[in-house]
Protein backbone atom coordinates (compact mmCIF):
# COMPACT_ATOMS: atom_id res chain seq x y z
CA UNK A 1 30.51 -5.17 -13.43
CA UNK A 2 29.87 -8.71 -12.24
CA UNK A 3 29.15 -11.53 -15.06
CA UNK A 4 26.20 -12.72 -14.09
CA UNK A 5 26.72 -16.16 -15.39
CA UNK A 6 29.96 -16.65 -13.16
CA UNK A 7 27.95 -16.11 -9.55
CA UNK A 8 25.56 -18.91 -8.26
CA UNK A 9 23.52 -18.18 -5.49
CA UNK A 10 22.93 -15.47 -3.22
CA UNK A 11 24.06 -11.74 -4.29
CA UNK A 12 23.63 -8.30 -3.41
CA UNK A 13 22.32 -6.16 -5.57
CA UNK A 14 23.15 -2.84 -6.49
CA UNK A 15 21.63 0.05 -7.05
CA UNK A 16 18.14 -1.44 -5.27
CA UNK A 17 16.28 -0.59 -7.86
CA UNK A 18 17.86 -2.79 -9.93
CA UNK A 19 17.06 -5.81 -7.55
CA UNK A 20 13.48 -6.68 -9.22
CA UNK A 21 10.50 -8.39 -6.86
CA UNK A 22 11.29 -11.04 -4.00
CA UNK A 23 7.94 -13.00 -5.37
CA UNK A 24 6.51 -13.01 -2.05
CA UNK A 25 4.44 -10.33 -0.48
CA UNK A 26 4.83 -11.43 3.42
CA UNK A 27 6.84 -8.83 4.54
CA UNK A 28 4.66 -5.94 2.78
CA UNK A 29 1.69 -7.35 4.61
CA UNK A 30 3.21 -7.99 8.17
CA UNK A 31 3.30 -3.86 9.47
CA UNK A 32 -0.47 -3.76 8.28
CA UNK A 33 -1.28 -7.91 10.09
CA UNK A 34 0.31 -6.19 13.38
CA UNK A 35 -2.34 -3.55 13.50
CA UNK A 36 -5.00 -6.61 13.19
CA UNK A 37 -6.23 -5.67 9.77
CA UNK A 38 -8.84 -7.67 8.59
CA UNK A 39 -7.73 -10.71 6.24
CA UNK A 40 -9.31 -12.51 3.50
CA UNK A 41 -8.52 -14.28 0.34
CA UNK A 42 -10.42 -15.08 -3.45
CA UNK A 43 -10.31 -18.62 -4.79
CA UNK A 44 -7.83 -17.60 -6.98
CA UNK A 45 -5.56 -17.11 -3.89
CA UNK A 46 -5.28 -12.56 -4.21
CA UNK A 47 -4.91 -11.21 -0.51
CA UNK A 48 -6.89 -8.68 0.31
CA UNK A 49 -6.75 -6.42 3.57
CA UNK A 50 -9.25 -3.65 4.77
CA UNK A 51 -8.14 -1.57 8.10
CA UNK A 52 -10.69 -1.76 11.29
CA UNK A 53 -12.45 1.62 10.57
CA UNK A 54 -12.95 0.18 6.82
CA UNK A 55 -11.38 3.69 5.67
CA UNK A 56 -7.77 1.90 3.84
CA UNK A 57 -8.55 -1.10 1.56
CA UNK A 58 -4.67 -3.25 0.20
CA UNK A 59 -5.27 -5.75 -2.53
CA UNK A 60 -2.10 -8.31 -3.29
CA UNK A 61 -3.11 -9.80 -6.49
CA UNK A 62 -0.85 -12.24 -8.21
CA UNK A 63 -4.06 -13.47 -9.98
CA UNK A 64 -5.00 -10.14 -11.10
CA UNK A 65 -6.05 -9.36 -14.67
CA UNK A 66 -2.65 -7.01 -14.98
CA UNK A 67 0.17 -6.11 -13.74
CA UNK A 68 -1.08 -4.22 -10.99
CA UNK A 69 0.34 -6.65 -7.61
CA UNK A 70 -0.09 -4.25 -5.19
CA UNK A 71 -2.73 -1.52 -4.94
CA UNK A 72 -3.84 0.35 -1.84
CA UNK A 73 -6.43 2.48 -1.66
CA UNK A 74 -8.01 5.25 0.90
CA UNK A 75 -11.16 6.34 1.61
CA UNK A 76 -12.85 9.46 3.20
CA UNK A 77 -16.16 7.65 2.91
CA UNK A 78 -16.08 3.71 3.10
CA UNK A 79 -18.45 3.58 -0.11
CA UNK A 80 -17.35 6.52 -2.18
CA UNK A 81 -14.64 6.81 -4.70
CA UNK A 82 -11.37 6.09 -3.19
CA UNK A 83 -9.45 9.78 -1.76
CA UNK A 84 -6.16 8.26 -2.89
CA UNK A 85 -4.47 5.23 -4.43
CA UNK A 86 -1.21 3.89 -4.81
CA UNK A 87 0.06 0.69 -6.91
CA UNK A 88 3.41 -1.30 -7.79
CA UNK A 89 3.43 -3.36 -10.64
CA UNK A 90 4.41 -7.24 -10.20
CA UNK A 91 8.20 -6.64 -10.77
CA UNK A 92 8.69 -3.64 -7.99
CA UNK A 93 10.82 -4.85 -5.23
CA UNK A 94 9.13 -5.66 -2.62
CA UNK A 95 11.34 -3.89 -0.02
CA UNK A 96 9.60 -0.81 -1.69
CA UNK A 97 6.35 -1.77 -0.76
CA UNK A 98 7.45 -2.73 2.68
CA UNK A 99 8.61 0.87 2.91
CA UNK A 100 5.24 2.02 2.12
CA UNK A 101 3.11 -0.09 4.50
CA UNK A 102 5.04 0.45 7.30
CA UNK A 103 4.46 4.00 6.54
CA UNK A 104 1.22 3.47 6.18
CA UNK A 105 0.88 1.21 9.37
CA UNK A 106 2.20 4.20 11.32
CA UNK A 107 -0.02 7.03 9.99
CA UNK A 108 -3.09 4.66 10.44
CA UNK A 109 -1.37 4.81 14.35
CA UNK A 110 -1.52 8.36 14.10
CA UNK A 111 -5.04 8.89 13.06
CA UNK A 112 -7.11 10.29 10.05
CA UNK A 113 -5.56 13.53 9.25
CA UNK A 114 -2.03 11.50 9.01
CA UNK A 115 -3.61 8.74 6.27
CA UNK A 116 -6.04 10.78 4.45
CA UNK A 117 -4.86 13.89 4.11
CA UNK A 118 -1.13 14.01 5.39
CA UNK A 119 -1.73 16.74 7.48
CA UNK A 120 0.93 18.10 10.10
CA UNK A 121 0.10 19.25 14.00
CA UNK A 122 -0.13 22.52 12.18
CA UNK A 123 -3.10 21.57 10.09
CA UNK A 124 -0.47 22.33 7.23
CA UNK A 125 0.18 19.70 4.29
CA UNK A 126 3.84 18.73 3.53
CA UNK A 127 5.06 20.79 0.32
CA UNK A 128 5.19 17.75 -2.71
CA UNK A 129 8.88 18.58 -2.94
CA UNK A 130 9.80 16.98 0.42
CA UNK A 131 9.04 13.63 -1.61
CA UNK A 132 11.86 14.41 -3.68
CA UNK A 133 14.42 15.25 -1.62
CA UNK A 134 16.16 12.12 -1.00
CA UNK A 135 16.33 11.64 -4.40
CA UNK A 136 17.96 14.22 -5.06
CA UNK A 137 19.89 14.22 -1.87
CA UNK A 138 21.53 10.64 -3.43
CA UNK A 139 22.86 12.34 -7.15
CA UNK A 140 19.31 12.27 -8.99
CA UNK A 141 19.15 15.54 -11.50
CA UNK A 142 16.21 16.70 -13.02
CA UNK A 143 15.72 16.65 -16.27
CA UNK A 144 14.05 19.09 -18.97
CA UNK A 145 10.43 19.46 -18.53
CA UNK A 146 8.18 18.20 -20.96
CA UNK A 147 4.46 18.54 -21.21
CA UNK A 148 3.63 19.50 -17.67
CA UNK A 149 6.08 16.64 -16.34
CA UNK A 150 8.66 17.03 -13.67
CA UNK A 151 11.49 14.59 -13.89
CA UNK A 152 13.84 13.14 -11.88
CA UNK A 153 16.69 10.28 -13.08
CA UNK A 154 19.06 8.63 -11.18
CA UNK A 155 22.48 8.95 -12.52
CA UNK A 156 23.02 6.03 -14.35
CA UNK A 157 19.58 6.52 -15.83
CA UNK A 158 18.13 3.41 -14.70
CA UNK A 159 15.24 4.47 -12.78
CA UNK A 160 13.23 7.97 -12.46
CA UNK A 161 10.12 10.15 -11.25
CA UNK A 162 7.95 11.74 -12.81
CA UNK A 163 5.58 14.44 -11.04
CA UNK A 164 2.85 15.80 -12.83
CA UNK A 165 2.03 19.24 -12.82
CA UNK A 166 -1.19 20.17 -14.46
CA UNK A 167 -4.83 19.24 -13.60
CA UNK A 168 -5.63 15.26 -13.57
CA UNK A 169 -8.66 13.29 -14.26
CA UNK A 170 -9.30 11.86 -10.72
CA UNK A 171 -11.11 8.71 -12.16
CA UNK A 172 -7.90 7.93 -14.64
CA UNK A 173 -5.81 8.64 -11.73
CA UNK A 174 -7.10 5.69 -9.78
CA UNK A 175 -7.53 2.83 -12.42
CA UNK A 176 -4.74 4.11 -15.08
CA UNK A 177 -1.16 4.89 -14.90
CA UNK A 178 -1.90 8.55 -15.17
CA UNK A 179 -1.26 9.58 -11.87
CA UNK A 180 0.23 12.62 -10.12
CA UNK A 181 3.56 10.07 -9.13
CA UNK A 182 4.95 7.92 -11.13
CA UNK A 183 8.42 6.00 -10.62
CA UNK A 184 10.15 3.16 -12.67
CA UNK A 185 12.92 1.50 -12.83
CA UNK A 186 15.45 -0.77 -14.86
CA UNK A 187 15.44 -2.15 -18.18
CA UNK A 188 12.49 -1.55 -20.42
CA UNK A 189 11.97 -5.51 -20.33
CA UNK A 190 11.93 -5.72 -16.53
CA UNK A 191 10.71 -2.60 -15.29
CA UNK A 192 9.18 -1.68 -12.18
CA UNK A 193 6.64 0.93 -11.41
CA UNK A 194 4.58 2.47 -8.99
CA UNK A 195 1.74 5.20 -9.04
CA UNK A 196 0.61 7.76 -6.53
CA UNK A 197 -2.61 9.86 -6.98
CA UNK A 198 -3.12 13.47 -6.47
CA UNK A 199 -3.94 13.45 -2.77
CA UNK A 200 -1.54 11.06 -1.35
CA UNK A 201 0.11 11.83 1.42
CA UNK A 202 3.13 13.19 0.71
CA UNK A 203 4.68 11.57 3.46
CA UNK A 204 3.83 7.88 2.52
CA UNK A 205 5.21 9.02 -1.32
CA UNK A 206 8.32 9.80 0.79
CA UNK A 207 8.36 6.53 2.50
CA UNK A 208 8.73 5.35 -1.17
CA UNK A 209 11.31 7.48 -2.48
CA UNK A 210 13.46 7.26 0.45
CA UNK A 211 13.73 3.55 -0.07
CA UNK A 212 14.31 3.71 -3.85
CA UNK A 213 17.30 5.95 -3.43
CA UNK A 214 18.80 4.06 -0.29
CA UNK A 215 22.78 3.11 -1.28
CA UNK A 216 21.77 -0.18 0.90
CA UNK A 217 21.96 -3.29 -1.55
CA UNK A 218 19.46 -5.78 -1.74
CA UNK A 219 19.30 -9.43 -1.04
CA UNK A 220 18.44 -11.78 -3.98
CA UNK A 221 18.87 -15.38 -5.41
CA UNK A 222 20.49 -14.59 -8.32
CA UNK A 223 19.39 -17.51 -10.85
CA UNK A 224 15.80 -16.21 -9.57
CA UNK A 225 16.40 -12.41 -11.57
CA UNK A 226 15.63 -11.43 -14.71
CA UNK A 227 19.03 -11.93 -16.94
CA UNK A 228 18.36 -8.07 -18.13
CA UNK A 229 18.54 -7.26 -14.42
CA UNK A 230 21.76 -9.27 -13.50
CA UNK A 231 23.36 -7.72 -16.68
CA UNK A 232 22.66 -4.06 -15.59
CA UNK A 233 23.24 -4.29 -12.10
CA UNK A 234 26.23 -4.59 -9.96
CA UNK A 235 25.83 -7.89 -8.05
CA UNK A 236 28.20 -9.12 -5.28
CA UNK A 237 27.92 -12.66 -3.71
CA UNK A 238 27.25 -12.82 -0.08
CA UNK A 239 29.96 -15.45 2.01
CA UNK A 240 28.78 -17.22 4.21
CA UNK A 241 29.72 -15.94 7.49
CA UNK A 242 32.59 -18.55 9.19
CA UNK A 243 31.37 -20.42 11.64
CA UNK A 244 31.71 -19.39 15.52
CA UNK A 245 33.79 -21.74 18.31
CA UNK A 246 30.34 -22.16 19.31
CA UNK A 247 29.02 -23.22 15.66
CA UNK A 248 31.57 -25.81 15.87
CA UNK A 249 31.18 -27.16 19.57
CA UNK A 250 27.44 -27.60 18.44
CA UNK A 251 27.96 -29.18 15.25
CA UNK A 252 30.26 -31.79 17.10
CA UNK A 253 27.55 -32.15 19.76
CA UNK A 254 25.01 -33.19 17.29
CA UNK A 255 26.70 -35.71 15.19
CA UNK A 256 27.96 -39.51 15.29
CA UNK A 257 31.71 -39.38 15.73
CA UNK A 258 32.31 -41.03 12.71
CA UNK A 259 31.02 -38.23 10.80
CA UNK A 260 32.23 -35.28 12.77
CA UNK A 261 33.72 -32.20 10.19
CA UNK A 262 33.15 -28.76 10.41
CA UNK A 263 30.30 -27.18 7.19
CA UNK A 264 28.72 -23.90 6.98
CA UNK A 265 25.09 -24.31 6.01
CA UNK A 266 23.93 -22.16 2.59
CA UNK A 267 22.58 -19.38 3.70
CA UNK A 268 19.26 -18.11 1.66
CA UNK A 269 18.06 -14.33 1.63
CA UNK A 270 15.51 -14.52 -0.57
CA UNK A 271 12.26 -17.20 -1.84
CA UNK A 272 12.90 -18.96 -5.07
CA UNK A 273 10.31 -17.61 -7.73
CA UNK A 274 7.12 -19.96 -8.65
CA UNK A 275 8.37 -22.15 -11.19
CA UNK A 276 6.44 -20.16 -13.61
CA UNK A 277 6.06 -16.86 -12.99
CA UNK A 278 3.06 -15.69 -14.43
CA UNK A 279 4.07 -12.00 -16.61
CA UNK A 280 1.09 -10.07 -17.38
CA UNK A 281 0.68 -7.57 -19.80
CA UNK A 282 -1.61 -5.23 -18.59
CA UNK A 283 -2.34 -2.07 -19.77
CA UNK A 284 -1.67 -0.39 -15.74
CA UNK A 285 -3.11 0.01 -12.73
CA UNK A 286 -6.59 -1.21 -11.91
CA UNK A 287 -8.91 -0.60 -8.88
């Protein structure tokens, strides 16, 4: 494993769930912006989005009162009690939440029975265990059950699902973490989560799970990681690529003679964190 303390700069991490948040939510937000979703913000700068048909409400809430960032909610009736929600906690990487949206931004495409309900062509829903397949698919095992919870860990025990299995309180469902889904990941002082109620569609818990598990690394700054992340995870730093006979004809183009010489520019992959970065200790989700 990589000492963390000996690498400056960009990395890749590895496993992805190791990675931790990017501290911006841009990229979560574009698929959802592209479908002209409507736009507004609070004074204390939380984002909040609401489709066209008023039916799929997404809150990004770095002020928020916990650590609930990112919660998503939809609706059969635009002033009933939300049909499902879904929320990642402030240090989920936001790749994962990009995964979801654009999920999401495609079954809003597709119409009602694909956002609400996750129904197929055949007027079928997709079994709960589809959600789990890539997981398993990439090494996770199950684990022993325990109290009406299914388990899943990956296998260096770092991160994990857990599926509930017996009847749920729909209102706790939707403003605690006691939710039909729930994954985590990394150390106990960093860790990640996100919650999925009862009648999610499976397919957009999928979306989720499929990026959790992907071998792909992860971009980061290191410095801008949590030191209990850079300890457990494998990081390798990302070279500059060399510059191109073009690269160079252009950098001699633009300069004064006198200071011609050939440089490769640092590359950044990710945002630096605020300079403060507020932790919250919340007791879970909130709607």
């Amino acid at each position: 494993m990589s000492d963390p303390d000996q690498i400056d700069g960009d990395v890749y991490v590895s496993p992805r769930y190791l990675a931790g948040s990017t501290f911006t939510g841009d990229p979560a937000l574009d698929p959802l912006l592209a479908l002209d979703w409507d736009m507004h913000r609070d004074e204390d700068g939380n984002v909040y989005l609401t489709s066209p048909d008023s039916k799929i409400r997404l809150g990004y809430l770095p002020e928020g009162e916990d650590d609930g960032l990112w919660r998503i909610s939809a609706y059969d009736d635009a002033f009933a009690q939300p049909h499902w929600g879904v929320c990642f906690n402030n240090m989920a990487p936001t790749e994962f939440v990009t995964a979801f949206t654009t999920a999401l931004a495609q079954a809003y495409t597709d119409g009602p029975d694909a956002y609400l309900t996750g129904r197929r062509p055949t007027g079928r829903k997709a079994p709960a265990f589809d959600a789990v397949v890539p997981l398993i698919n990439h090494g996770w095992k199950p684990q022993p059950p325990r109290g009406g919870v299914m388990e899943l860990k990956s296998p260096d025990g770092m991160a994990g699902l857990e599926y509930a299995t017996g009847q749920l309180d729909p209102g706790r469902e939707l403003t605690t973490p006691e939710a039909r889904w729930y994954m985590w990941g990394g150390p106990a002082s960093a860790r990640w989560y996100a919650t999925a109620s009862s009648h999610t569609p499976v397919h957009l818990v999928t979306a989720i799970t499929t990026g959790v598990c992907d071998p792909a690394p992860l971009p980061r700054w290191n410095n801008a990681m949590p030191r209990s992340l850079r300890q457990a995870a494998q990081l390798t730093p990302i070279t500059p690529p060399p510059p191109t006979p073009l690269d160079v004809r252009r950098n001699v183009a633009r300069r004064p003679p006198a200071l011609v010489a050939v440089s490769i520019p640092r590359w950044s992959t990710a945002s630096r964190p605020p300079t403060s970065p507020t932790t919250r200790n919340g007791v879970g989700p909130r709607r």
